[in-house]
C-alpha atoms as a PDB file:
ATOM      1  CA  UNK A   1     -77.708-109.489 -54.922  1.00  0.00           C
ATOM      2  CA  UNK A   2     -75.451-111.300 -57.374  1.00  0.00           C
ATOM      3  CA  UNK A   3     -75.425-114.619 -54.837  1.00  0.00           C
ATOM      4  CA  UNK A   4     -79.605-114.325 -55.119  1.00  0.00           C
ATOM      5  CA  UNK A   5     -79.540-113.865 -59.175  1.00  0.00           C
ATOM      6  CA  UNK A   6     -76.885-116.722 -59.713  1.00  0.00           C
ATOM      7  CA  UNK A   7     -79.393-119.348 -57.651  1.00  0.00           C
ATOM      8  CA  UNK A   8     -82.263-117.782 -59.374  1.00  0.00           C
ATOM      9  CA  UNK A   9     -80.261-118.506 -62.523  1.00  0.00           C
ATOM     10  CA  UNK A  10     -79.495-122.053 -61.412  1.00  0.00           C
ATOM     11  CA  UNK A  11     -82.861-123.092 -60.583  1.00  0.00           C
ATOM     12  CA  UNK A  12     -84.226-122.185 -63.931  1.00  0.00           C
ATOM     13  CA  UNK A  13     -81.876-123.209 -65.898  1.00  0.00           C
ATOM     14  CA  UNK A  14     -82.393-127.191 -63.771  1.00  0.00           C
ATOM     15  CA  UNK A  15     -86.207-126.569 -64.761  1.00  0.00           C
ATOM     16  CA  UNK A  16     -85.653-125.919 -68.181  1.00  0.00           C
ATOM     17  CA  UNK A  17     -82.881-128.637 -68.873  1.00  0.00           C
ATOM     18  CA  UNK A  18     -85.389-130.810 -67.925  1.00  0.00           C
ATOM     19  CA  UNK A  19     -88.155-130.089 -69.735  1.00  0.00           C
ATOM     20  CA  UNK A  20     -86.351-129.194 -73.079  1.00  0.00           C
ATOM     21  CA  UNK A  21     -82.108-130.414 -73.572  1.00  0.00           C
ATOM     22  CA  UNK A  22     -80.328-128.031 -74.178  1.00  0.00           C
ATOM     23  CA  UNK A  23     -79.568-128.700 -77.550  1.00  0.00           C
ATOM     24  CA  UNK A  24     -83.414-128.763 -78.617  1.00  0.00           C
ATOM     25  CA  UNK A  25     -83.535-125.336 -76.961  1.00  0.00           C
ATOM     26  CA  UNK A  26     -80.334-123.850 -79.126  1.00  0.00           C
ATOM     27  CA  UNK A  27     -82.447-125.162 -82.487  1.00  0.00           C
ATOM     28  CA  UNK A  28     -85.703-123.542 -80.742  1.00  0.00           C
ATOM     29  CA  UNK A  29     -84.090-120.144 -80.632  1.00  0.00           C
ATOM     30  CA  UNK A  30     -82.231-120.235 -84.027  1.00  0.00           C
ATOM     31  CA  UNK A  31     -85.107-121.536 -85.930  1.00  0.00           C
ATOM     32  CA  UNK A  32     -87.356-119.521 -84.729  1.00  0.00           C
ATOM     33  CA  UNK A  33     -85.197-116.511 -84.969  1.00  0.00           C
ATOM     34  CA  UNK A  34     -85.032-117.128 -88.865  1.00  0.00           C
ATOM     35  CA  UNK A  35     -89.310-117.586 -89.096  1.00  0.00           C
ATOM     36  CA  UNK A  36     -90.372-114.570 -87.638  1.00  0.00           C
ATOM     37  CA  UNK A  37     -87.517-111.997 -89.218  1.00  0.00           C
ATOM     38  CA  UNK A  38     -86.633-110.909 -85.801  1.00  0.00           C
ATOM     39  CA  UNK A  39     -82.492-110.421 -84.781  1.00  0.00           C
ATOM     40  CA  UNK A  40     -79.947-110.536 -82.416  1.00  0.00           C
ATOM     41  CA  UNK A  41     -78.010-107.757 -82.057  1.00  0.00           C
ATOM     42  CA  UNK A  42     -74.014-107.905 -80.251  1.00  0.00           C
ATOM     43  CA  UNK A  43     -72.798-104.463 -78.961  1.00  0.00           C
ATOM     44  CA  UNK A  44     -69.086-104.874 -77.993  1.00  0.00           C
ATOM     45  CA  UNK A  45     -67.953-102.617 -76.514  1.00  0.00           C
ATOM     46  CA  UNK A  46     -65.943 -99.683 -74.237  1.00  0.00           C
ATOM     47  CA  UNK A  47     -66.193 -99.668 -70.424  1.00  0.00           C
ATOM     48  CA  UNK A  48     -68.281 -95.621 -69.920  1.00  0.00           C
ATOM     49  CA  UNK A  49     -68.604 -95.542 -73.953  1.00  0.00           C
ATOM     50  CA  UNK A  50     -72.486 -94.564 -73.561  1.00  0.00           C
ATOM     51  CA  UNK A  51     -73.744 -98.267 -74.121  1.00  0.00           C
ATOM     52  CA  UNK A  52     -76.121 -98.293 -71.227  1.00  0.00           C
ATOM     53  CA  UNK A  53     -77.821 -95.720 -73.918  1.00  0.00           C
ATOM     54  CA  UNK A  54     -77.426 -97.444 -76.778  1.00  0.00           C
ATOM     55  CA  UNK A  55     -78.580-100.400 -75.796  1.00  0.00           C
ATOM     56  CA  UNK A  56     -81.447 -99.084 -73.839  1.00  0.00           C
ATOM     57  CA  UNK A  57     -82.661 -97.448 -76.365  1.00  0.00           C
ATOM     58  CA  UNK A  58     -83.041-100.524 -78.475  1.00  0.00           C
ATOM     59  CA  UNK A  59     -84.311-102.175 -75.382  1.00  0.00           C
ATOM     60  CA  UNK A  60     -87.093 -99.733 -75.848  1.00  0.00           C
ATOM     61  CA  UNK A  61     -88.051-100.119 -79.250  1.00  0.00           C
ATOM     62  CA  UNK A  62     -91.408-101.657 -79.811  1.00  0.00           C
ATOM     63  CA  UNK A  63     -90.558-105.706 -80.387  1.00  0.00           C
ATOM     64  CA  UNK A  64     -87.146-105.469 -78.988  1.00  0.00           C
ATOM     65  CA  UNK A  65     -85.431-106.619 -75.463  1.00  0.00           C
ATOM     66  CA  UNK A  66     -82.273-106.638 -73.786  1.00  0.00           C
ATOM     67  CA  UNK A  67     -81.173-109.765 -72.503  1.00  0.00           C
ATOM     68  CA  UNK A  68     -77.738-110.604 -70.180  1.00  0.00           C
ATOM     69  CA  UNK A  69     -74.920-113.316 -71.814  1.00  0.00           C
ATOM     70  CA  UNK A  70     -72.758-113.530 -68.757  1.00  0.00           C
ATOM     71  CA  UNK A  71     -73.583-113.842 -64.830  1.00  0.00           C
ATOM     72  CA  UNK A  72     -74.248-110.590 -62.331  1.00  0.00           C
ATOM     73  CA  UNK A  73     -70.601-110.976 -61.592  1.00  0.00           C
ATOM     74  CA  UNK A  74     -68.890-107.089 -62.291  1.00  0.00           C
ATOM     75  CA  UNK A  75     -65.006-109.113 -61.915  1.00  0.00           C
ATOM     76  CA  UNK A  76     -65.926-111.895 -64.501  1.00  0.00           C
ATOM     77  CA  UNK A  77     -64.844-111.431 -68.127  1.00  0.00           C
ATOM     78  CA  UNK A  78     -67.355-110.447 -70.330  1.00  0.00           C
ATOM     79  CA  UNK A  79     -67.156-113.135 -72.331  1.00  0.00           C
ATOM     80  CA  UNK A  80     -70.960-114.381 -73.662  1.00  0.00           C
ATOM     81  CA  UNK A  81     -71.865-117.374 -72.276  1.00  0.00           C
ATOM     82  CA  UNK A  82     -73.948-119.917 -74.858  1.00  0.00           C
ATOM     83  CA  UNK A  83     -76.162-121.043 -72.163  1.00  0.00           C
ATOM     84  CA  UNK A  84     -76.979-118.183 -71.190  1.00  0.00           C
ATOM     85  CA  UNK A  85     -78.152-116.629 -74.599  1.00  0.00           C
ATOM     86  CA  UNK A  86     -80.432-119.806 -75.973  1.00  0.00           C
ATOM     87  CA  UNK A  87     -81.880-119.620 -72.131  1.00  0.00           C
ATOM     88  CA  UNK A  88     -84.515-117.463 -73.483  1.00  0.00           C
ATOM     89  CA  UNK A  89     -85.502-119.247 -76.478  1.00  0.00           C
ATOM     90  CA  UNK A  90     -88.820-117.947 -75.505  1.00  0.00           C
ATOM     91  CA  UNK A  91     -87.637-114.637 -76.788  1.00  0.00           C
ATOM     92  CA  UNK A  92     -87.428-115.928 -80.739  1.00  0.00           C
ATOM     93  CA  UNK A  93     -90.647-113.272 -81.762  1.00  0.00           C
ATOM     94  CA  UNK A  94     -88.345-110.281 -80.013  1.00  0.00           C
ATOM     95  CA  UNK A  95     -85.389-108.592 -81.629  1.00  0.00           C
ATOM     96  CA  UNK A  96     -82.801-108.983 -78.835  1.00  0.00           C
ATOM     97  CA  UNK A  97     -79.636-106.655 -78.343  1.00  0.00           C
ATOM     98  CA  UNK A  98     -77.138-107.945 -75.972  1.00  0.00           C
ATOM     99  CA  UNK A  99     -74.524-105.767 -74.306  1.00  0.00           C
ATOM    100  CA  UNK A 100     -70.796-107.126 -73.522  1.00  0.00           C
ATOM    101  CA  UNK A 101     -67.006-104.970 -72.622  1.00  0.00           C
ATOM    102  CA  UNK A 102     -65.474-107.733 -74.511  1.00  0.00           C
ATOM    103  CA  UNK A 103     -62.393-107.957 -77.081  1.00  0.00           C
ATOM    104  CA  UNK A 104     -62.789-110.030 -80.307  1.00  0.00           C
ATOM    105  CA  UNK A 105     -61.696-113.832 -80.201  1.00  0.00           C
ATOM    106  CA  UNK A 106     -62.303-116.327 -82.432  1.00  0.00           C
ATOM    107  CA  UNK A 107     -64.698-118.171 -79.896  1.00  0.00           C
ATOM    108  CA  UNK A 108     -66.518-115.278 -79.633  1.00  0.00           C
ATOM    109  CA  UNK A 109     -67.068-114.350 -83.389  1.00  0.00           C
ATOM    110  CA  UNK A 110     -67.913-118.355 -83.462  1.00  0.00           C
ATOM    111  CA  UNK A 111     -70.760-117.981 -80.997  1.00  0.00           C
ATOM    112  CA  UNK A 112     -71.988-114.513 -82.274  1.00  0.00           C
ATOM    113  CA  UNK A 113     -72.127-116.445 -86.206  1.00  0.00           C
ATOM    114  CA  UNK A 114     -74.084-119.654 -84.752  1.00  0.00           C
ATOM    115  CA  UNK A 115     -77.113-117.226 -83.538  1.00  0.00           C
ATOM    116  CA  UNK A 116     -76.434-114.587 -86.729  1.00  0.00           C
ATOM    117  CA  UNK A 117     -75.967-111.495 -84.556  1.00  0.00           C
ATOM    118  CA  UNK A 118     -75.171-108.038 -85.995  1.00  0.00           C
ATOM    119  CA  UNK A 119     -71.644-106.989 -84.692  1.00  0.00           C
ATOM    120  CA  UNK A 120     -71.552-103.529 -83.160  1.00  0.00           C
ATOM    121  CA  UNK A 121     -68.464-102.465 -81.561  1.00  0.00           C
ATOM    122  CA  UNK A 122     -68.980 -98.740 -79.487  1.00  0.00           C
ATOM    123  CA  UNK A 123     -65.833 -96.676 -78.737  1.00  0.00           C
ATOM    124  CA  UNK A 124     -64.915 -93.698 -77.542  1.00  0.00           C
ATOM    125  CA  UNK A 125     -62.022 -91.483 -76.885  1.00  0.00           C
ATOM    126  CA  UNK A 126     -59.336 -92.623 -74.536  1.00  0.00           C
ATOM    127  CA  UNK A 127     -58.627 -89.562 -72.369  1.00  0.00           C
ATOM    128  CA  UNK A 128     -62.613 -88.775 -72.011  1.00  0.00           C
ATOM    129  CA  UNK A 129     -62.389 -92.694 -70.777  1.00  0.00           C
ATOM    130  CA  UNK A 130     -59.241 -91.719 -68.266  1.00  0.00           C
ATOM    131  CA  UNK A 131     -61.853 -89.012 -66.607  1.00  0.00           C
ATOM    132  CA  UNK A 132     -65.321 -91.160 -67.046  1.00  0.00           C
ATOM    133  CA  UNK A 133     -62.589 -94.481 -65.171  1.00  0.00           C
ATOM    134  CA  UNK A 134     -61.996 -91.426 -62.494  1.00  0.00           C
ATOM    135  CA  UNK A 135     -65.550 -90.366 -61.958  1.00  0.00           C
ATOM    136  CA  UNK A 136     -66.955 -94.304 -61.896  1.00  0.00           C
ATOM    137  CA  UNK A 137     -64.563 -94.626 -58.856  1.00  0.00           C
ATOM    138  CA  UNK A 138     -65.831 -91.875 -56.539  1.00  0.00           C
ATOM    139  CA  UNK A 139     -69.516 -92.125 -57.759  1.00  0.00           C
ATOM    140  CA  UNK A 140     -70.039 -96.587 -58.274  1.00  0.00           C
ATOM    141  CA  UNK A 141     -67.417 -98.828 -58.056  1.00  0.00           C
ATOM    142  CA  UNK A 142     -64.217 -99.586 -58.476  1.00  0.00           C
ATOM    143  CA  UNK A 143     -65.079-103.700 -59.393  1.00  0.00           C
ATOM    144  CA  UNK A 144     -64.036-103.711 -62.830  1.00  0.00           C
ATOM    145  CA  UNK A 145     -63.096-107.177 -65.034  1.00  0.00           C
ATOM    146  CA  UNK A 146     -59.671-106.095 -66.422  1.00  0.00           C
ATOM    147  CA  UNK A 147     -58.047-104.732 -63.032  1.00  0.00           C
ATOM    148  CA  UNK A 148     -57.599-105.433 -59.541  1.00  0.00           C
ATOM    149  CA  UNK A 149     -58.548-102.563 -57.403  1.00  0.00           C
ATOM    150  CA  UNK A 150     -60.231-102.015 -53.495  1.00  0.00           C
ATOM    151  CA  UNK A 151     -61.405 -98.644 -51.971  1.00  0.00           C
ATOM    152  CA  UNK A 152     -58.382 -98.947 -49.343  1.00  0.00           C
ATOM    153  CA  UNK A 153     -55.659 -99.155 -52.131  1.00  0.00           C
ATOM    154  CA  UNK A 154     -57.839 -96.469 -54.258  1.00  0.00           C
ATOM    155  CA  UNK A 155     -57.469 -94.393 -51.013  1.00  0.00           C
ATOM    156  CA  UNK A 156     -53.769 -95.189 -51.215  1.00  0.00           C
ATOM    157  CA  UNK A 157     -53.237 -94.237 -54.564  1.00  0.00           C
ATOM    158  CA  UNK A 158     -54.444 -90.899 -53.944  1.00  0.00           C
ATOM    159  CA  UNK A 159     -52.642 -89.972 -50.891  1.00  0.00           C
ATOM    160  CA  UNK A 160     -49.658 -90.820 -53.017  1.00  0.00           C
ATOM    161  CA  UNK A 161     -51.299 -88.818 -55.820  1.00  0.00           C
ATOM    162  CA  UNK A 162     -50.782 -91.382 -58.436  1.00  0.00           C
ATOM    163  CA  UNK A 163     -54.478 -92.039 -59.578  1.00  0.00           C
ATOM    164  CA  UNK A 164     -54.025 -91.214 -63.285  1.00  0.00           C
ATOM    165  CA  UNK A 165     -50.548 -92.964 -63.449  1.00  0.00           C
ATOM    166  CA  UNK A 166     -52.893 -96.307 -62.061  1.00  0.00           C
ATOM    167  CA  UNK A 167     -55.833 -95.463 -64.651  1.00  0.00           C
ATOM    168  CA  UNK A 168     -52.906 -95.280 -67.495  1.00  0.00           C
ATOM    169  CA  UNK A 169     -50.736 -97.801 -66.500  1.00  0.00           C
ATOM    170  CA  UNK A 170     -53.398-100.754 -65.845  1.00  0.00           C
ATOM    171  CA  UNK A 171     -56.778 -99.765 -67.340  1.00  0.00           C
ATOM    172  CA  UNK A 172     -55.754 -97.975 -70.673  1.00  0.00           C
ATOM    173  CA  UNK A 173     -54.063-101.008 -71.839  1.00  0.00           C
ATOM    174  CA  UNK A 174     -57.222-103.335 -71.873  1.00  0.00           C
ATOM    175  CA  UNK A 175     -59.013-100.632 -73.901  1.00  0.00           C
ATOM    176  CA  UNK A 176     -55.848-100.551 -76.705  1.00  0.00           C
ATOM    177  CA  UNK A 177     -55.810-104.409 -76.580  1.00  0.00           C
ATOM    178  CA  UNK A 178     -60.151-104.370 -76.982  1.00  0.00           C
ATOM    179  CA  UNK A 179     -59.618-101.968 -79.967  1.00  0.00           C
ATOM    180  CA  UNK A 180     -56.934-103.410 -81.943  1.00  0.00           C
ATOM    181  CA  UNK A 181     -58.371-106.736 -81.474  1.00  0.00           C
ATOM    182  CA  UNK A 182     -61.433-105.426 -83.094  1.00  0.00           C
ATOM    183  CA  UNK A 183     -60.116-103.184 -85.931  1.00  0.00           C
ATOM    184  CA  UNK A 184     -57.655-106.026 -86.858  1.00  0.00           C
ATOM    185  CA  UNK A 185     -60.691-108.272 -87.054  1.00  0.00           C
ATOM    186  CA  UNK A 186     -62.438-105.556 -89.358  1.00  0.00           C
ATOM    187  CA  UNK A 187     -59.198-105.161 -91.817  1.00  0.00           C
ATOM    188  CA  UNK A 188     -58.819-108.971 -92.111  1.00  0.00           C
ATOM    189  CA  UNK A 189     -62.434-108.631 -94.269  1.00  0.00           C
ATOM    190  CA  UNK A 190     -64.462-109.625 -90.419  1.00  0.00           C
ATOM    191  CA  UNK A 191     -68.303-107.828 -90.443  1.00  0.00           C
ATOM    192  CA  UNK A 192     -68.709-105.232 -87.956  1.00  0.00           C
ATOM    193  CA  UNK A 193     -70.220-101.799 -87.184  1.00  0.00           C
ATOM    194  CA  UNK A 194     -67.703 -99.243 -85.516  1.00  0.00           C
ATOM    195  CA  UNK A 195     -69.695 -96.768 -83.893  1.00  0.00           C
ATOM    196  CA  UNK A 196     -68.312 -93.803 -81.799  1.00  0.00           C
ATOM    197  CA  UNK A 197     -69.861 -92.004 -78.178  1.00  0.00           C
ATOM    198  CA  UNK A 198     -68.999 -89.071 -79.473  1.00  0.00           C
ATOM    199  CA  UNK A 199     -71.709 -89.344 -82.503  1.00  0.00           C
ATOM    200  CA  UNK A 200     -73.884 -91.374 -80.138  1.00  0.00           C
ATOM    201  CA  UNK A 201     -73.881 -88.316 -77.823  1.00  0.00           C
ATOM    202  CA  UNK A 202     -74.580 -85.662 -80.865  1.00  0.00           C
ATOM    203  CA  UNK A 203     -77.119 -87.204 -82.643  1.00  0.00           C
ATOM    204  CA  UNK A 204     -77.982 -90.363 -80.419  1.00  0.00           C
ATOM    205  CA  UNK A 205     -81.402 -90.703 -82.731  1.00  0.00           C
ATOM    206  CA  UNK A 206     -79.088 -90.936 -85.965  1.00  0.00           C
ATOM    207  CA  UNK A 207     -76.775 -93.382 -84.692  1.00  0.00           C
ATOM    208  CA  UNK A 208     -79.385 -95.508 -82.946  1.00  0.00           C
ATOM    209  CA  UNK A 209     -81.177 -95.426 -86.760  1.00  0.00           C
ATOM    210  CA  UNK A 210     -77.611 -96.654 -88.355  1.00  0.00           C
ATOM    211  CA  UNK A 211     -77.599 -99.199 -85.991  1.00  0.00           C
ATOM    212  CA  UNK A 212     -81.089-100.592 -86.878  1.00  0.00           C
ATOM    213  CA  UNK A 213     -80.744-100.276 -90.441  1.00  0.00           C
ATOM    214  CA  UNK A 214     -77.362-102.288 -90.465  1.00  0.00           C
ATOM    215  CA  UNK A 215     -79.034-105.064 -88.639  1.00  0.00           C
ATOM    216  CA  UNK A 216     -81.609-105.220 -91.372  1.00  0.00           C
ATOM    217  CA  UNK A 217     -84.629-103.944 -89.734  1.00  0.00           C
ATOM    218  CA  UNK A 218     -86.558-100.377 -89.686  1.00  0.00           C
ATOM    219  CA  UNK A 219     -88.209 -97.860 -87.331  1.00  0.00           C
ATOM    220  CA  UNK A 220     -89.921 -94.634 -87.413  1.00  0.00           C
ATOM    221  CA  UNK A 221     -88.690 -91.722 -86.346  1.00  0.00           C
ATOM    222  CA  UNK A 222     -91.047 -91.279 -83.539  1.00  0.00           C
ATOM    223  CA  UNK A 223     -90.600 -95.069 -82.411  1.00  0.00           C
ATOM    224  CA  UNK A 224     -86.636 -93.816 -82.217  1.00  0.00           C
ATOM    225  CA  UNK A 225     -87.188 -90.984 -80.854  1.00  0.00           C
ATOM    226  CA  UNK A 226     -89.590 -92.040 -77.549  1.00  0.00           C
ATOM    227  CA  UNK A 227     -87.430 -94.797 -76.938  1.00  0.00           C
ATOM    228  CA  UNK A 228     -84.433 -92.056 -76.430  1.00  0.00           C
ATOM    229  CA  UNK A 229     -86.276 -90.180 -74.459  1.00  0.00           C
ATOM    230  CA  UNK A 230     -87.442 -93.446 -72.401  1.00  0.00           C
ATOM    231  CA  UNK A 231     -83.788 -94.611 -71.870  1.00  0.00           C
ATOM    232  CA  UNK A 232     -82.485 -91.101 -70.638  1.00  0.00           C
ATOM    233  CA  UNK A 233     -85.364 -91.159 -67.997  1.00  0.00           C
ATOM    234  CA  UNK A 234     -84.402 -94.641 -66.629  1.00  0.00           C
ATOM    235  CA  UNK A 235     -84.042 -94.707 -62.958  1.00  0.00           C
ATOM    236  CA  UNK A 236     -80.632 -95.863 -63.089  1.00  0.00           C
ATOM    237  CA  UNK A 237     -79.964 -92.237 -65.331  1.00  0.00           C
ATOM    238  CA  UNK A 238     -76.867 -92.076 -63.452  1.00  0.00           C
ATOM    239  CA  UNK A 239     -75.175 -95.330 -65.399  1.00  0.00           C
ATOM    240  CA  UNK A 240     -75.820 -93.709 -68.738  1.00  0.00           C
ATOM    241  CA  UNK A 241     -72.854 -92.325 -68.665  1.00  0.00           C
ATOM    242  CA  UNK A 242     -73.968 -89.187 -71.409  1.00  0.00           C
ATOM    243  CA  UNK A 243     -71.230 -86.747 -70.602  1.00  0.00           C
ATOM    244  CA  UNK A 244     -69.238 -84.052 -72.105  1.00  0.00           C
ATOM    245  CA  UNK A 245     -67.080 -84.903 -74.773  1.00  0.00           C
ATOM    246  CA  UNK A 246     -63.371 -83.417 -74.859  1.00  0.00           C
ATOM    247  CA  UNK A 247     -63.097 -83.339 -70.704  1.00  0.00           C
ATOM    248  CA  UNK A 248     -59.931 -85.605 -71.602  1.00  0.00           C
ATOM    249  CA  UNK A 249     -57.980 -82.404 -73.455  1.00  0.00           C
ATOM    250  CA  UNK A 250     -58.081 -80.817 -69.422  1.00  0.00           C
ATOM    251  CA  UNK A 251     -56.949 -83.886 -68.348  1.00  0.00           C
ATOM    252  CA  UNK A 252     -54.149 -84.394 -70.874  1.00  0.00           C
ATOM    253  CA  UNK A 253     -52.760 -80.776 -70.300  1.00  0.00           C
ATOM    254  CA  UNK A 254     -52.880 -81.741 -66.039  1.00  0.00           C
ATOM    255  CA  UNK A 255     -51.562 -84.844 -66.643  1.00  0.00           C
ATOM    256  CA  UNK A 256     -49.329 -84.693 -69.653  1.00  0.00           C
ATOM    257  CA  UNK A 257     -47.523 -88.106 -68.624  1.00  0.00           C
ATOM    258  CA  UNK A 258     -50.663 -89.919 -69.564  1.00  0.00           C
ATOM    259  CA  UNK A 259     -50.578 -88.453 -73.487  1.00  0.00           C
ATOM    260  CA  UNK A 260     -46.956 -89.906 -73.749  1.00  0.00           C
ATOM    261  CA  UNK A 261     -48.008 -93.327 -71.968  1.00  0.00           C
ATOM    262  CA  UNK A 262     -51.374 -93.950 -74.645  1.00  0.00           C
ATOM    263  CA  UNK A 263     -48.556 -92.792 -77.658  1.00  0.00           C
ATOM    264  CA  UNK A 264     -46.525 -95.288 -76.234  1.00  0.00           C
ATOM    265  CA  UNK A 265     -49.168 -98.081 -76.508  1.00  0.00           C
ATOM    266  CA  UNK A 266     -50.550 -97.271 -79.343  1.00  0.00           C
ATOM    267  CA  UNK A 267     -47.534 -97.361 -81.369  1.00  0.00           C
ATOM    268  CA  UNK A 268     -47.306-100.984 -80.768  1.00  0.00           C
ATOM    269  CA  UNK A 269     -49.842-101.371 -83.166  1.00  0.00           C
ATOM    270  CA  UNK A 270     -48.550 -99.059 -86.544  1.00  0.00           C
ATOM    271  CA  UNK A 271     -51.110-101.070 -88.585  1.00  0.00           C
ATOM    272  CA  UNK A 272     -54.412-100.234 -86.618  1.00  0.00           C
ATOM    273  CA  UNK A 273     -55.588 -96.697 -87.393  1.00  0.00           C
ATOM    274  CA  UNK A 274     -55.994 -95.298 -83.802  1.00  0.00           C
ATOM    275  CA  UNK A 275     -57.406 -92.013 -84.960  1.00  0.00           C
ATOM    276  CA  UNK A 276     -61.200 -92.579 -84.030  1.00  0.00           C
ATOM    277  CA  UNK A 277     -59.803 -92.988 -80.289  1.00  0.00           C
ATOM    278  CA  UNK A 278     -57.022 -90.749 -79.653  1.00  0.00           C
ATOM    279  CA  UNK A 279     -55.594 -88.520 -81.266  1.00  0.00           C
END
């Protein structure tokens, strides 16, 4: 499927190169961003954080859409690709919410300030991520951008009982990296909304509304409400990942070797306030 979407891809993109440079496209897009009011919207954020919600439900706003920044490749960085966002310049009447696992770089805050996107960076708790890592194995995949990892040597790993010693040791640290990346860019002055699952998962209407209003648009109540309801209904209901907060405590008490190994990392870091992700 991801061989058929990447020609797909390629063929349009040849067409439109053609008729429009690329560079006429990028000024398309911005410019006409800025006449009708409309915005882009970048969610950053946690692998099984709830942003298959979140940015559903925005999808289903009236005048908004969710578009893709990087190839239907589940290994490749997450890192938003500028063709890829001005290829639908055709989309400059919609407000557009994009959806990337990705840490902060300098690149990317470059890219993210040329189209004047709203930063919103999702996060949730590190143990409930140790079981939601866990479930995504025996239920999806195990194809993940920041580690290596086949069903034979998942099988492997638990005949030698070791599976939360290889979610610990090698997936953790990408999440510790993504979030002190991000909260260091937020102390140093950087504009960004920190959102958490955990409130996403409480109130989901409430947060989607903070989210809106930060961006600098508005809607009703009932407009925030059906689109909710439309995104938990999906098809794919499975991927939204709306679980039960505090499964990681169980998991911490059966595996008390993965408390000590998150300490461990997070002290690393004694200026980045850890607090919203483990405590």
């Amino acid at each position: 499927m991801a061989g058929i979407h990447q020609a797909a891809y390629g063929l349009y993109t040849k067409a439109t190169t053609w008729l429009l440079p690329m560079g006429l496209q990028d000024l398309l897009l911005r410019t006409g961003k800025r006449m009708t009011g409309t915005r882009f919207v970048f969610l950053a954020c946690f692998p099984k954080s709830g942003s298959t919600l979140l940015s559903e439900s925005l999808n289903g706003l009236p005048g908004w859409r969710r578009l893709n920044s990087i190839p239907p490749d589940l290994t490749r960085e997450q890192e938003p690709i500028r063709e890829y966002v001005i290829r639908d310049w055709a989309a400059m009447g919609q407000n557009v919410v994009f959806k990337n696992h990705v840490s902060h770089s300098d690149h990317l805050i470059g890219l993210l300030a040329h189209f004047r996107m709203h930063r919103v960076f999702l996060v949730r708790n590190l143990a409930d991520v140790c079981c939601s890592l866990s479930d995504h194995f025996d239920n999806e995949a195990t194809d993940w951008p920041f580690l290596t990892l086949s069903g034979s040597q998942l099988n492997e790993i638990d005949r030698s009982g070791r599976r939360a010693d290889f979610i610990v040791d090698l997936a953790i640290p990408w999440f510790v990296n993504c979030y002190a990346s991000w909260m260091r860019f937020v102390s140093n002055g950087g504009e960004c909304q920190v959102v958490r699952y955990e409130d996403l998962i409480s109130d989901p209407a409430a947060l989607v509304g903070r989210v809106i209003r930060a961006a600098g648009l508005s809607h009703s109540g009932d407009e925030i409400n059906s689109a909710i309801s439309r995104a938990e209904n999906l098809p794919n209901r499975s991927r939204l990942n709306v679980g039960v907060s505090g499964r990681g405590r169980d998991f911490l008490m059966a595996n008390p070797h993965v408390g000590e190994s998150i300490r461990r990392y997070v002290s690393y870091y004694p200026d980045v306030d850890f607090s919203p992700v483990f405590e």
